[in-house]
PDB file of N, CA and C in Angstrom:
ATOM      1  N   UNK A   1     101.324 122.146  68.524  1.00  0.00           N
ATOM      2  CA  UNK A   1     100.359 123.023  69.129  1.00  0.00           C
ATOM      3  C   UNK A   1     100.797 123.356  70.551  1.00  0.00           C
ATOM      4  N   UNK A   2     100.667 124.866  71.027  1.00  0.00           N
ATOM      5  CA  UNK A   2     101.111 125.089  72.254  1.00  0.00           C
ATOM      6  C   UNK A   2     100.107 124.714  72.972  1.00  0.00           C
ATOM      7  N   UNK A   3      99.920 124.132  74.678  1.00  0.00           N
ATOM      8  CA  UNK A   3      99.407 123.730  75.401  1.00  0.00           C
ATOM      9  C   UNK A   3      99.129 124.647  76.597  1.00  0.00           C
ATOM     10  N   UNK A   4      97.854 125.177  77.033  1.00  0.00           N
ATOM     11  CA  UNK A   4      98.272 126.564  77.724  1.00  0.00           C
ATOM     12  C   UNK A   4      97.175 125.988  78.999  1.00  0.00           C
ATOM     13  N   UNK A   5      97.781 126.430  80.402  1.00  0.00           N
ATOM     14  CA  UNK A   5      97.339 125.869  81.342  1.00  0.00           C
ATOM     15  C   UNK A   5      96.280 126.665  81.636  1.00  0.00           C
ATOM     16  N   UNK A   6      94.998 126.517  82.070  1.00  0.00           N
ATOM     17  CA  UNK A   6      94.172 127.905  82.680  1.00  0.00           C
ATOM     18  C   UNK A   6      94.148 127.371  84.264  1.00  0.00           C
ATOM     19  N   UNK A   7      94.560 128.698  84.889  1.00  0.00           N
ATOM     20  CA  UNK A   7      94.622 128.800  86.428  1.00  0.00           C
ATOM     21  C   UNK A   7      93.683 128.633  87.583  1.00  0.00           C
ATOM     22  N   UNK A   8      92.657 128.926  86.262  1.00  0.00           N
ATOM     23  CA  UNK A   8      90.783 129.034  86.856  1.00  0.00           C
ATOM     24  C   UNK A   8      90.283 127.478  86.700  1.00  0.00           C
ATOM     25  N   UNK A   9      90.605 126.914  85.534  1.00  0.00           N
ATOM     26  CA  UNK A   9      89.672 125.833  84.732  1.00  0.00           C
ATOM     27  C   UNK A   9      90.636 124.538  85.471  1.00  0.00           C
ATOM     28  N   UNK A  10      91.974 125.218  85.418  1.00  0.00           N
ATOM     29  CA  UNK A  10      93.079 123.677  85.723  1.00  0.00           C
ATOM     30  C   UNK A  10      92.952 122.787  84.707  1.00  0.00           C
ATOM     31  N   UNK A  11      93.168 123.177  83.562  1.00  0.00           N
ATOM     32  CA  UNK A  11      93.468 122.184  82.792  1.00  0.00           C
ATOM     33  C   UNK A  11      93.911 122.884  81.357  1.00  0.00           C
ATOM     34  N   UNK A  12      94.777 122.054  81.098  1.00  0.00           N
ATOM     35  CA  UNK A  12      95.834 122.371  80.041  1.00  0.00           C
ATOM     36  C   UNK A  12      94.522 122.626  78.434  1.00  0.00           C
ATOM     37  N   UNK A  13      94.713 123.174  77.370  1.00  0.00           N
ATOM     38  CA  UNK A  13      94.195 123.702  76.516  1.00  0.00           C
ATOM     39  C   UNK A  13      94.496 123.861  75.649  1.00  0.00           C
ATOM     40  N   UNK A  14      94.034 123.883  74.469  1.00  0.00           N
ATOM     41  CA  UNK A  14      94.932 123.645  73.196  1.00  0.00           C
ATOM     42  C   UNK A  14      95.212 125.567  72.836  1.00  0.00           C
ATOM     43  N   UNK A  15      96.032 126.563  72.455  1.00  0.00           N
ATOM     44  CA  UNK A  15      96.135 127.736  72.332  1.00  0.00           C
ATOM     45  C   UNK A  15      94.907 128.512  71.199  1.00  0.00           C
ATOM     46  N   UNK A  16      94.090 127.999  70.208  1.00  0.00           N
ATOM     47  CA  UNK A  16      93.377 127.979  70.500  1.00  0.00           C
ATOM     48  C   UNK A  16      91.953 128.607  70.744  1.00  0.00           C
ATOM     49  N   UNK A  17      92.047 127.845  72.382  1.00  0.00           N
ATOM     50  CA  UNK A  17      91.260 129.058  72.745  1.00  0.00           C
ATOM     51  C   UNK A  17      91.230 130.165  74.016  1.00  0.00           C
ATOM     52  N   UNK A  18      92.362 130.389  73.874  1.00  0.00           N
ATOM     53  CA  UNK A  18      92.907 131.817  74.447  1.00  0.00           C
ATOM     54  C   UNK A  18      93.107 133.230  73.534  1.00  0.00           C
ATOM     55  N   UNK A  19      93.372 133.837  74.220  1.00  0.00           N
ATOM     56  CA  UNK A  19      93.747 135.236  73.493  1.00  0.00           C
ATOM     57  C   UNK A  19      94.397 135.823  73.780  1.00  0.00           C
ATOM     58  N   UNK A  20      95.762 136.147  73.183  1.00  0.00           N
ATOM     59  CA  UNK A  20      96.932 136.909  74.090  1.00  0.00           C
ATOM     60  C   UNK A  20      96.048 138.575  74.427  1.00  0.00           C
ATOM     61  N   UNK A  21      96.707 139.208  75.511  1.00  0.00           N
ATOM     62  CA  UNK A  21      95.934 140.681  75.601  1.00  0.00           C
ATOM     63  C   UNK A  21      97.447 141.460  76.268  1.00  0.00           C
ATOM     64  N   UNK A  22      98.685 141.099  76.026  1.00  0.00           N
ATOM     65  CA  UNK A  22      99.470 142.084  76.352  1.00  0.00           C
ATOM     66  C   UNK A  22     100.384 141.262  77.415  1.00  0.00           C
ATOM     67  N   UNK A  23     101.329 142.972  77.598  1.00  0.00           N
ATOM     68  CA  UNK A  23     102.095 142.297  78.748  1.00  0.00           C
ATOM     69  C   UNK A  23     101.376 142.347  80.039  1.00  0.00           C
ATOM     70  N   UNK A  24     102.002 141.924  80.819  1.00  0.00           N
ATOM     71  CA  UNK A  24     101.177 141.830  81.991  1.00  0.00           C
ATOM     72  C   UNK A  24     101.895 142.970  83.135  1.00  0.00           C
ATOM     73  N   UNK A  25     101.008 142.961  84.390  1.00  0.00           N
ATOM     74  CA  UNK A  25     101.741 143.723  85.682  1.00  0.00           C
ATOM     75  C   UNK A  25     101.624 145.191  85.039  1.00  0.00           C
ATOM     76  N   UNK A  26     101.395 145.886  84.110  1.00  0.00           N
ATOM     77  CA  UNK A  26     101.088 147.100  83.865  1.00  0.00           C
ATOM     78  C   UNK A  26     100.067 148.117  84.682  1.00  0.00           C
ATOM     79  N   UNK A  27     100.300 149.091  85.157  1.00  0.00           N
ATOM     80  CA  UNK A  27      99.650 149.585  85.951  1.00  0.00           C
ATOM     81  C   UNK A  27      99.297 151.004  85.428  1.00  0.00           C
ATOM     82  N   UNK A  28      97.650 151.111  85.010  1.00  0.00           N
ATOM     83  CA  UNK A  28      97.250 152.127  84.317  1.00  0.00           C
ATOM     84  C   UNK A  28      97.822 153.488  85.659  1.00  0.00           C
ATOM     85  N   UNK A  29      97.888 154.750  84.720  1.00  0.00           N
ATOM     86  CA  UNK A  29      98.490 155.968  86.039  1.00  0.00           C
ATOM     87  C   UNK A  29      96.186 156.542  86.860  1.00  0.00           C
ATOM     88  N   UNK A  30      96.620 156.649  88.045  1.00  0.00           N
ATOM     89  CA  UNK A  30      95.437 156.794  88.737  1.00  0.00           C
ATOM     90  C   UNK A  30      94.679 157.671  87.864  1.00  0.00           C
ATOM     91  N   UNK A  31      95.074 159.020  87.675  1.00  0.00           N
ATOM     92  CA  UNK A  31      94.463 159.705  86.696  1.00  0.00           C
ATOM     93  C   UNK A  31      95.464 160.311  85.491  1.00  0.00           C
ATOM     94  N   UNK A  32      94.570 160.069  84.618  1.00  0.00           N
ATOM     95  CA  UNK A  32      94.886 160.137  83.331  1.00  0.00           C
ATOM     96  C   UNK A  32      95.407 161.417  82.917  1.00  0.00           C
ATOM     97  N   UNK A  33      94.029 162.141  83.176  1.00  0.00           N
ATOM     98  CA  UNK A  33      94.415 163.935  82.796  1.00  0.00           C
ATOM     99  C   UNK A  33      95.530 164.225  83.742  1.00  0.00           C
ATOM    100  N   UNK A  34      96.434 164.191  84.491  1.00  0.00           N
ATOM    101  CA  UNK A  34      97.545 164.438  85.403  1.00  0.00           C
ATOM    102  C   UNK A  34      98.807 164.042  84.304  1.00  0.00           C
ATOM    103  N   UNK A  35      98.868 163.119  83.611  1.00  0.00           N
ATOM    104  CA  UNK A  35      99.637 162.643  82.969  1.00  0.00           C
ATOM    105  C   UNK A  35     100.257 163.474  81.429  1.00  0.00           C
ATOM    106  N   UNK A  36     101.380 163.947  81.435  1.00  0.00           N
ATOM    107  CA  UNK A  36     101.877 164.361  79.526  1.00  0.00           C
ATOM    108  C   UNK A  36     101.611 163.331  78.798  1.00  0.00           C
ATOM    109  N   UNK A  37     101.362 164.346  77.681  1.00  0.00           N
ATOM    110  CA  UNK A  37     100.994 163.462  76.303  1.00  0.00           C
ATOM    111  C   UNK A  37     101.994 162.211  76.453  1.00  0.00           C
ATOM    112  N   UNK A  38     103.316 162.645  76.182  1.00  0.00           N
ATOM    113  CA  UNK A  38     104.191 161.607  76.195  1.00  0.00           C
ATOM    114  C   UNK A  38     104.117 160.344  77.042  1.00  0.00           C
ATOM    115  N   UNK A  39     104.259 160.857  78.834  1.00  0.00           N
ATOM    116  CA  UNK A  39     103.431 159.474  79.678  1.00  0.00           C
ATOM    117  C   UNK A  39     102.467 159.002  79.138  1.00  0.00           C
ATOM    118  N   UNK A  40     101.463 159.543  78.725  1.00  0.00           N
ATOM    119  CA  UNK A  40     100.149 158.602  78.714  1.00  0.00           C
ATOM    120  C   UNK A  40     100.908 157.693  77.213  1.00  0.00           C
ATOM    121  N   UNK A  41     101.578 157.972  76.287  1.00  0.00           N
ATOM    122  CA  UNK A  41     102.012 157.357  75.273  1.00  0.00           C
ATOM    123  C   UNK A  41     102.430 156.705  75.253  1.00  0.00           C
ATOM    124  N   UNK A  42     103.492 156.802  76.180  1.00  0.00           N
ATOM    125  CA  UNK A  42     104.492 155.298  76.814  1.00  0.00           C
ATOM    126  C   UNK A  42     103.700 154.301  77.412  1.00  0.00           C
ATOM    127  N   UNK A  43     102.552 154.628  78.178  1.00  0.00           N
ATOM    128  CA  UNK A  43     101.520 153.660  79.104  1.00  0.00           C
ATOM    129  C   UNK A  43     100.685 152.948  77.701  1.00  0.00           C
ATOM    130  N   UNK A  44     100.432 153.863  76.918  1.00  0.00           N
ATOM    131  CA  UNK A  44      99.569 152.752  76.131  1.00  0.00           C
ATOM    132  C   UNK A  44     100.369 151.773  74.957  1.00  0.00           C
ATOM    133  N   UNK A  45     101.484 152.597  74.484  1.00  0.00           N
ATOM    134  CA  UNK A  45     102.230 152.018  73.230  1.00  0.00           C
ATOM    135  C   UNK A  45     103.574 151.291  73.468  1.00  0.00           C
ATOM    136  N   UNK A  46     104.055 151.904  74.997  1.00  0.00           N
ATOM    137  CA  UNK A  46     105.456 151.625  75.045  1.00  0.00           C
ATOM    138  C   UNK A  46     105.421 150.384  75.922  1.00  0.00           C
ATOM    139  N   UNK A  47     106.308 148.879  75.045  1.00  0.00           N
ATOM    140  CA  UNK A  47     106.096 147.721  76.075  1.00  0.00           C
ATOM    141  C   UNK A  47     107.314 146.959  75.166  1.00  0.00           C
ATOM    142  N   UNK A  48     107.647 146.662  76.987  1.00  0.00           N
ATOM    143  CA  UNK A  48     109.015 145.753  76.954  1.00  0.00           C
ATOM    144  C   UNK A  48     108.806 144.541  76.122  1.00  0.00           C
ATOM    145  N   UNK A  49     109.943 143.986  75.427  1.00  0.00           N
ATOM    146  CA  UNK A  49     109.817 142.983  74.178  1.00  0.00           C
ATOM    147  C   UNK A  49     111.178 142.118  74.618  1.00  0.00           C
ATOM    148  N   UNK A  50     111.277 141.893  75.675  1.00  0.00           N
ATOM    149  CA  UNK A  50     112.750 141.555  75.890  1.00  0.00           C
ATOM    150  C   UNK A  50     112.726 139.568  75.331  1.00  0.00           C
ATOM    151  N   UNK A  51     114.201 139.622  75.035  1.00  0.00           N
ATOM    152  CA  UNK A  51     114.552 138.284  74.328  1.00  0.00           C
ATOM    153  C   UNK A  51     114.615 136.958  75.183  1.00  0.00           C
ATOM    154  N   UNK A  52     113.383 136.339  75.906  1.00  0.00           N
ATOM    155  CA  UNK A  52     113.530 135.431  77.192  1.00  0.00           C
ATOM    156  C   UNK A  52     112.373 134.893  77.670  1.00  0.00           C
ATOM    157  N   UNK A  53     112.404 135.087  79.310  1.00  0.00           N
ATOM    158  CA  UNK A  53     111.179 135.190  80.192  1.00  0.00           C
ATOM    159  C   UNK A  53     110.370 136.326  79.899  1.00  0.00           C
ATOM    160  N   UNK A  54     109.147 136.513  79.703  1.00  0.00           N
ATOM    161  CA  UNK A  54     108.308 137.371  79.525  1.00  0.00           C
ATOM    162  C   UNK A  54     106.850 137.313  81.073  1.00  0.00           C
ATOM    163  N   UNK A  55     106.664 138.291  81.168  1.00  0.00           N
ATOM    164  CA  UNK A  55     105.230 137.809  81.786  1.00  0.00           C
ATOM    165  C   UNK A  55     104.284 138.620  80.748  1.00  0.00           C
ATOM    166  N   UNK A  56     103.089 137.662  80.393  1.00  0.00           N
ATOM    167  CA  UNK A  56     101.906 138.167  79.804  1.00  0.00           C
ATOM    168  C   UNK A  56     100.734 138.303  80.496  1.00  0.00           C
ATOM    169  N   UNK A  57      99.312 138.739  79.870  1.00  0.00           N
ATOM    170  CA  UNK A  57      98.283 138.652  80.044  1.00  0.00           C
ATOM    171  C   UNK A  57      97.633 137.326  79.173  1.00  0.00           C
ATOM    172  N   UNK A  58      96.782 136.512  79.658  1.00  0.00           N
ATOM    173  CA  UNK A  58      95.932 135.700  78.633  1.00  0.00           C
ATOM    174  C   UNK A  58      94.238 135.733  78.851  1.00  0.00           C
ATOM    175  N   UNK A  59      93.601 135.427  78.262  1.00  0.00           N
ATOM    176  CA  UNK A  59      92.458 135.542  78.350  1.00  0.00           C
ATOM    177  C   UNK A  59      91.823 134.183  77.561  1.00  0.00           C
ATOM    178  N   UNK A  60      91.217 133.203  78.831  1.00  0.00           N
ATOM    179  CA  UNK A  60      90.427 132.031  78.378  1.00  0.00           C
ATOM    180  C   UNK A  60      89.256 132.351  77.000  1.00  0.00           C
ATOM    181  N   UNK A  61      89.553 132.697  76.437  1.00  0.00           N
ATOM    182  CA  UNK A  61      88.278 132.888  75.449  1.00  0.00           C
ATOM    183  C   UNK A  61      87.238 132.339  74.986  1.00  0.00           C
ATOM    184  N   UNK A  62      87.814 131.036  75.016  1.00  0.00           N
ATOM    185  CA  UNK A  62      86.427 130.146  74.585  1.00  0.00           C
ATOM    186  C   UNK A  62      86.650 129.037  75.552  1.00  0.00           C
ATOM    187  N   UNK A  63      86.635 129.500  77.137  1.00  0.00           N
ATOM    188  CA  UNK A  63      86.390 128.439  78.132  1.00  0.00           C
ATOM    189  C   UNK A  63      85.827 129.496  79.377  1.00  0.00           C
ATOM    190  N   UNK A  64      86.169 129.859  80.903  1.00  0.00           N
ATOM    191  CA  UNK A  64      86.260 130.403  81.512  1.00  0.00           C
ATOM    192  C   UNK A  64      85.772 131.644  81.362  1.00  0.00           C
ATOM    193  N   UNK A  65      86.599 132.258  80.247  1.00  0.00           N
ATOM    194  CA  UNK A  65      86.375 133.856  79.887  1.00  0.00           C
ATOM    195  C   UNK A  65      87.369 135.151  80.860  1.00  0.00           C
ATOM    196  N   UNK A  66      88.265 134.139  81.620  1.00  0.00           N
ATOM    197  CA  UNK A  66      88.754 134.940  82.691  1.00  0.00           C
ATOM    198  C   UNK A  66      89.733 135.424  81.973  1.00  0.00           C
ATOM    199  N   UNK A  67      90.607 136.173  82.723  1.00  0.00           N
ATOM    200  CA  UNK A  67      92.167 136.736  82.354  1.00  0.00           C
ATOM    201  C   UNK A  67      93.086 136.522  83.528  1.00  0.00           C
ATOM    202  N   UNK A  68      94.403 135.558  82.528  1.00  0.00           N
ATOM    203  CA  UNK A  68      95.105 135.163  83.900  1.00  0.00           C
ATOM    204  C   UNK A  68      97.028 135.309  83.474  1.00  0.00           C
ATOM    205  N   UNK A  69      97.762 135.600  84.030  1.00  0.00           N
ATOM    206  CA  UNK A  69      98.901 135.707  83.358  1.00  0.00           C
ATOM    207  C   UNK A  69      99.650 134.421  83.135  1.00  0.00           C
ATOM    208  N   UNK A  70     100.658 134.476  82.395  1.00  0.00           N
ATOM    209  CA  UNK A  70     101.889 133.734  82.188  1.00  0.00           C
ATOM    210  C   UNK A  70     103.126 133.987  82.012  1.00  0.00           C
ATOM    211  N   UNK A  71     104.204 133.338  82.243  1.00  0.00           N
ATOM    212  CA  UNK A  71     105.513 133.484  82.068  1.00  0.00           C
ATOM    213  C   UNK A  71     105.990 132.425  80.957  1.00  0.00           C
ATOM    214  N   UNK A  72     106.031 133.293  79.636  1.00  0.00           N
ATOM    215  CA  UNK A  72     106.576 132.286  78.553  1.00  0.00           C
ATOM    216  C   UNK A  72     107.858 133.213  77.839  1.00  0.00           C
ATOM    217  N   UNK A  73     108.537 132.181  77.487  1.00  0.00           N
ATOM    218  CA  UNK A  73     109.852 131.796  77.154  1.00  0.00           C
ATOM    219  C   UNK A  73     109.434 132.700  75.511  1.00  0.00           C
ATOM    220  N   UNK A  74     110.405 133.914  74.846  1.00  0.00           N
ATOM    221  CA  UNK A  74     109.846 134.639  73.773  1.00  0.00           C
ATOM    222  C   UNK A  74     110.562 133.537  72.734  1.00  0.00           C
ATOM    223  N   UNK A  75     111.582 133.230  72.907  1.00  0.00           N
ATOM    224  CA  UNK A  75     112.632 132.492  72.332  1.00  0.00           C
ATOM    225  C   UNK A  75     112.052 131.193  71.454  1.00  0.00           C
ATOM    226  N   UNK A  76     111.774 130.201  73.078  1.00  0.00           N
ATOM    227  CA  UNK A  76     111.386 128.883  72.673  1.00  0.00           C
ATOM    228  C   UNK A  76     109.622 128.509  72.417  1.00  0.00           C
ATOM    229  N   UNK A  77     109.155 130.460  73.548  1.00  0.00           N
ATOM    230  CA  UNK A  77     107.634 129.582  72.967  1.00  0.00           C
ATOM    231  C   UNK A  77     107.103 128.641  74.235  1.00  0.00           C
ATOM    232  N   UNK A  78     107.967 128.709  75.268  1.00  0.00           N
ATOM    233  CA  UNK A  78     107.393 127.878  76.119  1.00  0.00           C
ATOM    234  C   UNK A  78     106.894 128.511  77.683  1.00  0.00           C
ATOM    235  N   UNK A  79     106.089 127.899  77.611  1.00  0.00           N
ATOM    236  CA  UNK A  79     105.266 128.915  78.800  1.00  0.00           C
ATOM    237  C   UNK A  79     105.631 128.161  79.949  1.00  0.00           C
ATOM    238  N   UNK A  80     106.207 128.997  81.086  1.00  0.00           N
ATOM    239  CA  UNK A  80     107.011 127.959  82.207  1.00  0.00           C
ATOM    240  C   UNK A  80     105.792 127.845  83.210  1.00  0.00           C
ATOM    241  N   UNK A  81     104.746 128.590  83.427  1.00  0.00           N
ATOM    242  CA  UNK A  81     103.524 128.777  84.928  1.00  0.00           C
ATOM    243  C   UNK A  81     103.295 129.739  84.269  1.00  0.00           C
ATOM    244  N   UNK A  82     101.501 129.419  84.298  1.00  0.00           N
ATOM    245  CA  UNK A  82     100.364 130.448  84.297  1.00  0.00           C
ATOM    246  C   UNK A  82      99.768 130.754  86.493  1.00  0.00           C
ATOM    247  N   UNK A  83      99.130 131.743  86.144  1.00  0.00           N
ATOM    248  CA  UNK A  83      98.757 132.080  87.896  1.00  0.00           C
ATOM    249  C   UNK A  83      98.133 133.376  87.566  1.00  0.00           C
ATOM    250  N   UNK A  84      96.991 133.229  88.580  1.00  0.00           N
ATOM    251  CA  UNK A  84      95.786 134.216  88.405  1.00  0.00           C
ATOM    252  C   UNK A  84      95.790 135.205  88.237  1.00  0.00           C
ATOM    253  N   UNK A  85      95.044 136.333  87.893  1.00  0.00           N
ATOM    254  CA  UNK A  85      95.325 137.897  87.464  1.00  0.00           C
ATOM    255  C   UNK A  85      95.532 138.465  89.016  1.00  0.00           C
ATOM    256  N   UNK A  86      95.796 139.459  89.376  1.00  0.00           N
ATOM    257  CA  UNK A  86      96.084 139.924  90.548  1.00  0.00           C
ATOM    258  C   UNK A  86      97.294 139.368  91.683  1.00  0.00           C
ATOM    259  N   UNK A  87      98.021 137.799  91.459  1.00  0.00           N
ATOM    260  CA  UNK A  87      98.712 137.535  92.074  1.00  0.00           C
ATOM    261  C   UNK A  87     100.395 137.956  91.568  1.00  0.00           C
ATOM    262  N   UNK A  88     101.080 137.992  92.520  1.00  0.00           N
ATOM    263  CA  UNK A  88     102.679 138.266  91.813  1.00  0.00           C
ATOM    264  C   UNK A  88     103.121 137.531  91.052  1.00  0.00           C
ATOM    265  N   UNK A  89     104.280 137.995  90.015  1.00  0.00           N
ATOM    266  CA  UNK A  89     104.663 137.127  89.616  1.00  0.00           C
ATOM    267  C   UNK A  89     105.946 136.324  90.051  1.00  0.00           C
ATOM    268  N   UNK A  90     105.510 134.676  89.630  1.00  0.00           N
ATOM    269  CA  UNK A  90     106.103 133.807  90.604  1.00  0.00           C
ATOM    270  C   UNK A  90     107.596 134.142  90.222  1.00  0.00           C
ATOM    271  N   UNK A  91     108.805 133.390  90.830  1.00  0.00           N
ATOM    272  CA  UNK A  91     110.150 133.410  89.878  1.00  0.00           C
ATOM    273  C   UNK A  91     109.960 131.656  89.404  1.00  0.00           C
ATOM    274  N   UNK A  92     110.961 131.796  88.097  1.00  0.00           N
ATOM    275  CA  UNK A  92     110.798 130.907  87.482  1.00  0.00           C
ATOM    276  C   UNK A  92     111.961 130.946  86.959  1.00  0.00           C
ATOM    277  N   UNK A  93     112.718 129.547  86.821  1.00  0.00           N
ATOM    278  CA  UNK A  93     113.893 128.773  86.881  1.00  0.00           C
ATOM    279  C   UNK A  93     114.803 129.420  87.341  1.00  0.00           C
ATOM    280  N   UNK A  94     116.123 129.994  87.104  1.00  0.00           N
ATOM    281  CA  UNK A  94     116.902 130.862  87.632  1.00  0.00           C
ATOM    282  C   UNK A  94     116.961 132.015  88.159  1.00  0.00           C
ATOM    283  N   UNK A  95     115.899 132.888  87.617  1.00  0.00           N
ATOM    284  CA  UNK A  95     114.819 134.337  88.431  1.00  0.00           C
ATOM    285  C   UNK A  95     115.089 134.223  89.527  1.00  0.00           C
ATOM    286  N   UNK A  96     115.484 135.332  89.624  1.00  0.00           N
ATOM    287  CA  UNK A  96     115.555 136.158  91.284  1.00  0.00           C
ATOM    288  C   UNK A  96     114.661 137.341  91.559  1.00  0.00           C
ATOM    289  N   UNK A  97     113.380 137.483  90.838  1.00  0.00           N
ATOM    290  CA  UNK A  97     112.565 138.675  90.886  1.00  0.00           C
ATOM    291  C   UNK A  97     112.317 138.655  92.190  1.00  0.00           C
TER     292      UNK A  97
END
């Protein structure tokens, strides 16, 4: 069972009761109607899947209720640091972000 930290609650959790909700750091465009079909398409459908470090969105679901991100491993499955919605994301092990 994966073990998922909440940032809010501080304490580790069985997966559970979270809810994945995406990648994370996505930034809706200010206005919408300004945007081509195509942009707005890429904003809602188009998302990086890369083979590694990931950052996500999570959502405490059946604790907190908050939404907080993580950086997990797509590979192994392992989530290196969760940290609150709105903060950067940290670097983690060899990362130079």
């Amino acid at each position: 069972m994966l073990l998922i930290r909440c940032p809010y609650c501080e304490q580790d959790r069985p997966e559970v009761e979270f809810a994945y909700a995406g990648e994370a750091h996505l930034v809706r465009p200010p206005d919408p109607h300004a945007v081509s079909d195509a942009e707005w398409e890429a904003f809602l459908y188009h998302r990086a899947n890369p083979r590694g470090s990931h950052g996500e969105r999570w959502r405490h679901a059946h604790g907190c209720g908050r939404y907080f991100n993580a950086v997990r491993d797509t590979v192994s499955d392992h989530i290196a640091t969760t940290y609150k919605a709105g903060q950067p994301r940290p670097p983690v092990g060899d990362e130079t972000e």
